[in-house]
N, C-alpha and C. Protein backbone atom coordinates (compact mmCIF):
# COMPACT_ATOMS: atom_id res chain seq x y z
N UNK A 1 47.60 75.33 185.49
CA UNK A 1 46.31 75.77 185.05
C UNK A 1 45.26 74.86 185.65
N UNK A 2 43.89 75.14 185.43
CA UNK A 2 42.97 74.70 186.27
C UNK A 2 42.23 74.53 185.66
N UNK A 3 41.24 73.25 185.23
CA UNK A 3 40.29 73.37 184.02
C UNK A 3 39.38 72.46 184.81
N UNK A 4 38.00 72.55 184.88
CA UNK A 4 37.25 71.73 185.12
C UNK A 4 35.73 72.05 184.42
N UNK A 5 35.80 72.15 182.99
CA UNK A 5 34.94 72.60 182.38
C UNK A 5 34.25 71.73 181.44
N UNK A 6 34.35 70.51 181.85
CA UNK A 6 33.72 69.45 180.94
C UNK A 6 32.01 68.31 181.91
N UNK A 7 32.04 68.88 182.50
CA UNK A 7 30.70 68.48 183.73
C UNK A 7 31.02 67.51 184.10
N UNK A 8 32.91 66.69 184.56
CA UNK A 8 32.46 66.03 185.23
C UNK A 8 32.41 65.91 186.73
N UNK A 9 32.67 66.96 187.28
CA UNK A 9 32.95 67.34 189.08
C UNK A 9 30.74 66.82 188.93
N UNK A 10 30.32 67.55 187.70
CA UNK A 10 28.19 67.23 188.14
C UNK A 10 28.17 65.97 188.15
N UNK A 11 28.47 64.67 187.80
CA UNK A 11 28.60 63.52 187.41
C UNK A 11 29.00 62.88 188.71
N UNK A 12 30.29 63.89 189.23
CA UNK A 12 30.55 63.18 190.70
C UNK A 12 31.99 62.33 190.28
N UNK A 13 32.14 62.37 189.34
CA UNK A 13 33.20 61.15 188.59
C UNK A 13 34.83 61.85 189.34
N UNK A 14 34.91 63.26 189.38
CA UNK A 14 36.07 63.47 190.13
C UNK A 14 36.47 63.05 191.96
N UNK A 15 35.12 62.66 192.67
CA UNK A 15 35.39 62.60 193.56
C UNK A 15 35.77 60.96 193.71
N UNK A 16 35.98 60.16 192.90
CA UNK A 16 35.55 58.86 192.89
C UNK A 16 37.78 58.65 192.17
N UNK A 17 38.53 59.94 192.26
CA UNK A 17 39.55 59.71 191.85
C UNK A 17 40.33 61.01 193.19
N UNK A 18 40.48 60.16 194.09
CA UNK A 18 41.32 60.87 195.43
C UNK A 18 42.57 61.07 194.45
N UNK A 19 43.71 60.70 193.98
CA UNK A 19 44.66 61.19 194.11
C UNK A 19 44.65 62.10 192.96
N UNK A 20 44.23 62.39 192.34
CA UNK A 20 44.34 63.54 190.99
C UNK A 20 44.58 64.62 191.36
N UNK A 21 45.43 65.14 190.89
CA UNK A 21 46.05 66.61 191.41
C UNK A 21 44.82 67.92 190.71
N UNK A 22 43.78 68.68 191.93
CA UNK A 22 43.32 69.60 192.11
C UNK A 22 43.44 70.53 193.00
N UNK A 23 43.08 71.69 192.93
CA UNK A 23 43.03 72.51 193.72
C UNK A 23 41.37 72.62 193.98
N UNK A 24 41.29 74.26 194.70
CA UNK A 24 39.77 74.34 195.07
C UNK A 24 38.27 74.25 193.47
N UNK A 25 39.45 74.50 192.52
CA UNK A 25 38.33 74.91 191.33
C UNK A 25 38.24 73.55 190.58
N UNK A 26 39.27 72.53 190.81
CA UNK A 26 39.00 71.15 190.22
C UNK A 26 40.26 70.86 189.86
N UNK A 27 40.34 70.08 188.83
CA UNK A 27 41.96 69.54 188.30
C UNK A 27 42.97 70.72 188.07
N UNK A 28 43.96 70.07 188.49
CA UNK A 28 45.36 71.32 188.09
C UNK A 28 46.13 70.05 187.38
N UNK A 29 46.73 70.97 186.10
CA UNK A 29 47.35 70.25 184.65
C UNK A 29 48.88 71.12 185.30
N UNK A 30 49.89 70.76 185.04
CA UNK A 30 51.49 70.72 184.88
C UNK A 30 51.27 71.50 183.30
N UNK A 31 50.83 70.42 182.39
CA UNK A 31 51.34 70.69 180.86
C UNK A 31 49.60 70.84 180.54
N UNK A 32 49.53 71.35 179.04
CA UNK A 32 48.26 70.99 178.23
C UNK A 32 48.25 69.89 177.74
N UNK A 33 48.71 68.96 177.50
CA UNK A 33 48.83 67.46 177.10
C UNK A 33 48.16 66.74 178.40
N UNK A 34 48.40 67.12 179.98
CA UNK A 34 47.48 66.59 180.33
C UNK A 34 45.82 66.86 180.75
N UNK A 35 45.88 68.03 180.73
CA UNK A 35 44.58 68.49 180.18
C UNK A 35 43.65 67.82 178.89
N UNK A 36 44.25 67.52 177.90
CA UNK A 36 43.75 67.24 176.62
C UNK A 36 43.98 65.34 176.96
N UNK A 37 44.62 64.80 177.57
CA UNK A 37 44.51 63.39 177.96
C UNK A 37 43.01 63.54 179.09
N UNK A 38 43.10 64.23 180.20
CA UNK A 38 41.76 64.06 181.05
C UNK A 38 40.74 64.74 179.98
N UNK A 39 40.86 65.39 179.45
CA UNK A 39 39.05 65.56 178.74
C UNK A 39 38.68 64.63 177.39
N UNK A 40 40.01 63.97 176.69
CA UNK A 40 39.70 62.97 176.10
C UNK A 40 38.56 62.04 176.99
N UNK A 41 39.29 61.11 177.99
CA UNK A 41 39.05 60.26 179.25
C UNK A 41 37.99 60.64 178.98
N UNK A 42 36.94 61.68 179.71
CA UNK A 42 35.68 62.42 180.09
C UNK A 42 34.69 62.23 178.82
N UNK A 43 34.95 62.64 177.77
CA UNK A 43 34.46 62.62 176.59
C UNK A 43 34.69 60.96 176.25
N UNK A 44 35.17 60.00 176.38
CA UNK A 44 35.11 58.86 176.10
C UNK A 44 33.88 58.34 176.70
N UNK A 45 34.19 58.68 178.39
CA UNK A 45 33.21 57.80 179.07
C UNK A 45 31.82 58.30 178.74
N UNK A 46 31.64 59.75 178.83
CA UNK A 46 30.28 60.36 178.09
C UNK A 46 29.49 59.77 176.96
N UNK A 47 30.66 58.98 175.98
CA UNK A 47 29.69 58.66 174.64
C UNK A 47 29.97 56.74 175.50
N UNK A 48 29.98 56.82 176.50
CA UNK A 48 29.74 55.03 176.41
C UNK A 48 30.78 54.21 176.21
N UNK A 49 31.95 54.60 176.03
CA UNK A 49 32.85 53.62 175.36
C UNK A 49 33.81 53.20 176.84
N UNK A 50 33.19 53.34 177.72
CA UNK A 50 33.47 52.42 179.06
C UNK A 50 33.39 53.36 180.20
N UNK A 51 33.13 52.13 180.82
CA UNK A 51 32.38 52.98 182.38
C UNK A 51 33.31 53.47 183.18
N UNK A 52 32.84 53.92 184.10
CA UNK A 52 33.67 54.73 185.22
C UNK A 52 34.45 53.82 186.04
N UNK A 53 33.79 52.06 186.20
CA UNK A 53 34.45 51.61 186.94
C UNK A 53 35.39 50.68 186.02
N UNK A 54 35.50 50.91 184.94
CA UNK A 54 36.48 50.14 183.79
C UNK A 54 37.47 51.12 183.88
N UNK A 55 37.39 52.30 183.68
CA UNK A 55 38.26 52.90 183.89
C UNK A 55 39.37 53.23 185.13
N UNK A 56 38.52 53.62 186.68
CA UNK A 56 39.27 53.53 187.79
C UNK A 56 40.40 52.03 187.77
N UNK A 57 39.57 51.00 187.33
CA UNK A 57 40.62 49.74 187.26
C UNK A 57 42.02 49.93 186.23
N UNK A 58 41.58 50.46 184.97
CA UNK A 58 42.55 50.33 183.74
C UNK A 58 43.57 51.13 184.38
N UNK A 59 43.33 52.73 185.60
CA UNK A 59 44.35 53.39 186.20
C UNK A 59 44.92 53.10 187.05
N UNK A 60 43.94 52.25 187.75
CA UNK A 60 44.91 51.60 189.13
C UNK A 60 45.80 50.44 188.74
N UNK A 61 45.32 49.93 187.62
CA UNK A 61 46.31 49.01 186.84
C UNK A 61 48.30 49.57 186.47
N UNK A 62 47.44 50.49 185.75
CA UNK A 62 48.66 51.34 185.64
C UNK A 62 49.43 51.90 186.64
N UNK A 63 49.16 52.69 187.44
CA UNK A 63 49.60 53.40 188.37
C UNK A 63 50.16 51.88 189.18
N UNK A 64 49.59 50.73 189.51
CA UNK A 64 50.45 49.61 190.03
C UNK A 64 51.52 48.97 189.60
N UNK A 65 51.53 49.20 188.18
CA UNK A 65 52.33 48.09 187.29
C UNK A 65 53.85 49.21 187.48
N UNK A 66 53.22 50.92 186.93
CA UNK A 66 54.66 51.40 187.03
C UNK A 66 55.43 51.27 188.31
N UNK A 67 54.57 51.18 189.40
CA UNK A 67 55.12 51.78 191.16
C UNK A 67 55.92 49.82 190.46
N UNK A 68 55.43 48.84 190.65
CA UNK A 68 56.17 47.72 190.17
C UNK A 68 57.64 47.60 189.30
N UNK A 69 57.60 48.70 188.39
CA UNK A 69 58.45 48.46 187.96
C UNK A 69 59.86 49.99 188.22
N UNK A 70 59.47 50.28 189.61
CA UNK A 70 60.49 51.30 189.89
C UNK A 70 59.87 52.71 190.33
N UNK A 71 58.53 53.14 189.60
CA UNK A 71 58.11 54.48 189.37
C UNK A 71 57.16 55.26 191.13
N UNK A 72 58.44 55.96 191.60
CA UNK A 72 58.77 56.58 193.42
C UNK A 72 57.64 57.19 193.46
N UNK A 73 56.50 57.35 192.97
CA UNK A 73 55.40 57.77 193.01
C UNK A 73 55.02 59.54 193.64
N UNK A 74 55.61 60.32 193.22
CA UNK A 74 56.21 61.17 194.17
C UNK A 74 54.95 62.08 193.34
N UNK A 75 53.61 62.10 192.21
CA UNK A 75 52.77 62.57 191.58
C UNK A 75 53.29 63.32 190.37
N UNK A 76 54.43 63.38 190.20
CA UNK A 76 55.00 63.99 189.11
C UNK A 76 54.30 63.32 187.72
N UNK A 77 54.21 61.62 187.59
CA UNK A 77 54.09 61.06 186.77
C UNK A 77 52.61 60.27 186.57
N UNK A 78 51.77 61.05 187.49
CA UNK A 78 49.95 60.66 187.61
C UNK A 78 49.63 60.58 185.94
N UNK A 79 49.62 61.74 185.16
CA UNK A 79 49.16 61.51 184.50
C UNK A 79 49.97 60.83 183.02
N UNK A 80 51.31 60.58 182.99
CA UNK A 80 51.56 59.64 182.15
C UNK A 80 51.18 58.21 182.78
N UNK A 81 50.39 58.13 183.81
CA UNK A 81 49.92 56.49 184.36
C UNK A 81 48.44 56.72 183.49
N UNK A 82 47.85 57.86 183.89
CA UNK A 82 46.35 58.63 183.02
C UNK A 82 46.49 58.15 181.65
N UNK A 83 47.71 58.23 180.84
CA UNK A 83 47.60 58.68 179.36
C UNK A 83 47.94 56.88 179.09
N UNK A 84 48.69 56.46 179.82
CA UNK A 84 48.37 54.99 179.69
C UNK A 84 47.04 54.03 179.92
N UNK A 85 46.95 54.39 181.14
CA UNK A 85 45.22 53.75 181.18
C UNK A 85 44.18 54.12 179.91
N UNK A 86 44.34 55.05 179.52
CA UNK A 86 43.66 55.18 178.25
C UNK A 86 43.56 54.91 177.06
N UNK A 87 44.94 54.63 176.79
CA UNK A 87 45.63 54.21 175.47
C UNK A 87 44.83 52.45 175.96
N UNK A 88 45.51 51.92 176.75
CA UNK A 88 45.10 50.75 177.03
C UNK A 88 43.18 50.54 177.18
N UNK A 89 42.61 51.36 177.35
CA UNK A 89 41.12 51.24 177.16
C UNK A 89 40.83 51.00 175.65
N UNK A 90 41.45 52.23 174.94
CA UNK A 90 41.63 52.35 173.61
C UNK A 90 41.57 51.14 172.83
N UNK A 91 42.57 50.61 172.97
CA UNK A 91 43.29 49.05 172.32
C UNK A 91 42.27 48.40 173.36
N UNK A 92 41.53 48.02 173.99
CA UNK A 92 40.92 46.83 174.76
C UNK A 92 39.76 46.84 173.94
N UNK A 93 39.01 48.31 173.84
CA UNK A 93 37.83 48.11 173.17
C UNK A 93 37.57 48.56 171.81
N UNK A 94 38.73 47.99 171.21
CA UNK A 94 38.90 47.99 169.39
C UNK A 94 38.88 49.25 169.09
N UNK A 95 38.97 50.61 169.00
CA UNK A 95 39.05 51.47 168.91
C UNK A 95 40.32 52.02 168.01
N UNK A 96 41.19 51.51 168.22
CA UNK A 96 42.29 51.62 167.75
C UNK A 96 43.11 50.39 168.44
N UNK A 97 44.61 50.00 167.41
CA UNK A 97 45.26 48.93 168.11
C UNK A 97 46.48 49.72 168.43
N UNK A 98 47.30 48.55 169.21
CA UNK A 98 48.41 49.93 169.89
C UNK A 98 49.70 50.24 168.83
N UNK A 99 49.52 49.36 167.57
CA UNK A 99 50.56 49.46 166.78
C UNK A 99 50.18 50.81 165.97
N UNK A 100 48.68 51.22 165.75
CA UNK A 100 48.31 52.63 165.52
C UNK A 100 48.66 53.84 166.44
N UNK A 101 48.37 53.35 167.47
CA UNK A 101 48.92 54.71 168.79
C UNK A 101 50.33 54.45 168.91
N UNK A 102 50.97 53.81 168.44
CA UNK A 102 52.19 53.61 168.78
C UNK A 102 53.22 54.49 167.39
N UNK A 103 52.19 54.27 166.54
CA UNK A 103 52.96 54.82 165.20
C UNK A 103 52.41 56.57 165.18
N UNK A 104 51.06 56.90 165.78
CA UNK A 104 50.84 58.38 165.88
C UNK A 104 51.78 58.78 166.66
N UNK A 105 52.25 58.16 168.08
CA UNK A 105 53.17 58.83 168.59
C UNK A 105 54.54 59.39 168.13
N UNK A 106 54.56 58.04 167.40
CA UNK A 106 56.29 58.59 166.46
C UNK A 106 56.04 59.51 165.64
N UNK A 107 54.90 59.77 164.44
CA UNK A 107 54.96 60.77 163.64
C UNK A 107 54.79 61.71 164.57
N UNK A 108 53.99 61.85 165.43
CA UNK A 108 53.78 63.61 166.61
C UNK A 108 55.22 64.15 166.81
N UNK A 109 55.99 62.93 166.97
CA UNK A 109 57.75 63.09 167.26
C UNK A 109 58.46 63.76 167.09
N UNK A 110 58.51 62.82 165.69
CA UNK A 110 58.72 63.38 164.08
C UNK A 110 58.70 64.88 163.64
N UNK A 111 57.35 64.99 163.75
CA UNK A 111 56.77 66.60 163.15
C UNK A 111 57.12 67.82 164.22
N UNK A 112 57.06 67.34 165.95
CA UNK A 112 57.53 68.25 166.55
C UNK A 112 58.69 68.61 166.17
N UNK A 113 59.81 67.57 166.14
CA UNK A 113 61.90 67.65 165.86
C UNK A 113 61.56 68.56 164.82
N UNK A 114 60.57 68.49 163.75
CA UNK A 114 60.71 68.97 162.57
C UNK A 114 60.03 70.32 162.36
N UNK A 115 59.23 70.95 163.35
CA UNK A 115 58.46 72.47 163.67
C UNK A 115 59.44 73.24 164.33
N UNK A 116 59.68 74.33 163.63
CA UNK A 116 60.48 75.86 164.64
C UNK A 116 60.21 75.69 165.73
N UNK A 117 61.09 76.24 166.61
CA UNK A 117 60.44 76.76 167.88
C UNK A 117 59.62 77.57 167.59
N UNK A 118 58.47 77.66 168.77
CA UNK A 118 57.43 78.36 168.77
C UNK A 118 56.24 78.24 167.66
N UNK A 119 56.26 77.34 167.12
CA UNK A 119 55.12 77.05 166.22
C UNK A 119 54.59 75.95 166.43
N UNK A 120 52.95 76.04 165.75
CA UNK A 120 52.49 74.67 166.39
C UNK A 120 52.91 73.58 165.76
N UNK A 121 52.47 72.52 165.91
CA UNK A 121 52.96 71.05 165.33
C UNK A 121 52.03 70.49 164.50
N UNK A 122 52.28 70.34 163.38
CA UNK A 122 51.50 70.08 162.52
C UNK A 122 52.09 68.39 161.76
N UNK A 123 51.08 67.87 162.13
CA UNK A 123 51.81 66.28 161.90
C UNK A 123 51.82 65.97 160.11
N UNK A 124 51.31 67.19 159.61
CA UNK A 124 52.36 67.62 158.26
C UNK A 124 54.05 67.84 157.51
N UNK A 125 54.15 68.22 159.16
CA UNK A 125 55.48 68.27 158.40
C UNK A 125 56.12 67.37 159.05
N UNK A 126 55.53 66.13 159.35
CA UNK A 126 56.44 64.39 159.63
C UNK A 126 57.02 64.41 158.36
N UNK A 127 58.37 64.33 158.62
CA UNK A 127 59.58 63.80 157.87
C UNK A 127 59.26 62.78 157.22
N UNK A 128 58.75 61.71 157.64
CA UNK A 128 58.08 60.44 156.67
C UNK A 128 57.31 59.99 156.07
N UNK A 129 56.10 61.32 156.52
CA UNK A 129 54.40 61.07 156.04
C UNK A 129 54.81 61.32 154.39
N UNK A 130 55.60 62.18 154.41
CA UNK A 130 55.69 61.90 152.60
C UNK A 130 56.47 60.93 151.32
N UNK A 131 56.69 60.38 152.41
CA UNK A 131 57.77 59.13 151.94
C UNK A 131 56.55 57.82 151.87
N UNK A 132 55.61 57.65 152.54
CA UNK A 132 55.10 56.42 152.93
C UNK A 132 54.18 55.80 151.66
């Protein structure tokens, strides 16, 4: 899918990221998870909570550290380097700490193992949220 409906191609902010997988109409997403990770990103930098060039660093950070630790760079895995650079913006500028993103991730887990197929995920029905 193809989404580029958040203004930032007007901003200019996409051309300032060569390797991001687009086509002619702007970004192309694999999954909706990374769709909903790049317009988080977009919507972050919009309200201020770090610049464009805090960010290109926090990704090239990432995208270096994994190619470091094994990851063949072959674009399959751009945007779990994306969903890290962000998390890590996240936790840098108090926003959340990573022992919070770390524990949403497990309940999302959780509640998916625990949703039918074909229904959405409702981090209601985490197995533990009612235990806690």
């Amino acid at each position: 899918m193809s989404v580029c409906e958040t203004g930032a191609v007007a901003h200019g902010l996409l051309e300032a990221l060569p390797q991001i997988p687009r086509d002619e109409a702007g970004p192309v997403f694999a999954e909706p998870w990374q769709a909903q990770a790049f317009a988080m990103t977009i919507a972050l930098y919009e309200r201020g909570l770090f610049t464009w060039a805090e960010w290109a660093a926090s990704l090239s950070r990432a995208i270096k550290s994994a190619q470091l630790a094994g990851d063949r760079d072959l674009g399959d895995t751009y945007y779990q380097h994306w969903l890290t650079a962000l998390e890590t913006l996240i936790v840098e500028k108090g926003v959340s700490s990573a022992a919070a993103l770390q524990d949403r991730a497990e309940a999302w887990d959780r509640a998916a193992r625990a949703t039918p197929h074909g229904q959405p995920i409702d981090l209601g029905t985490d197995p533990l949220q009612n235990h806690r």
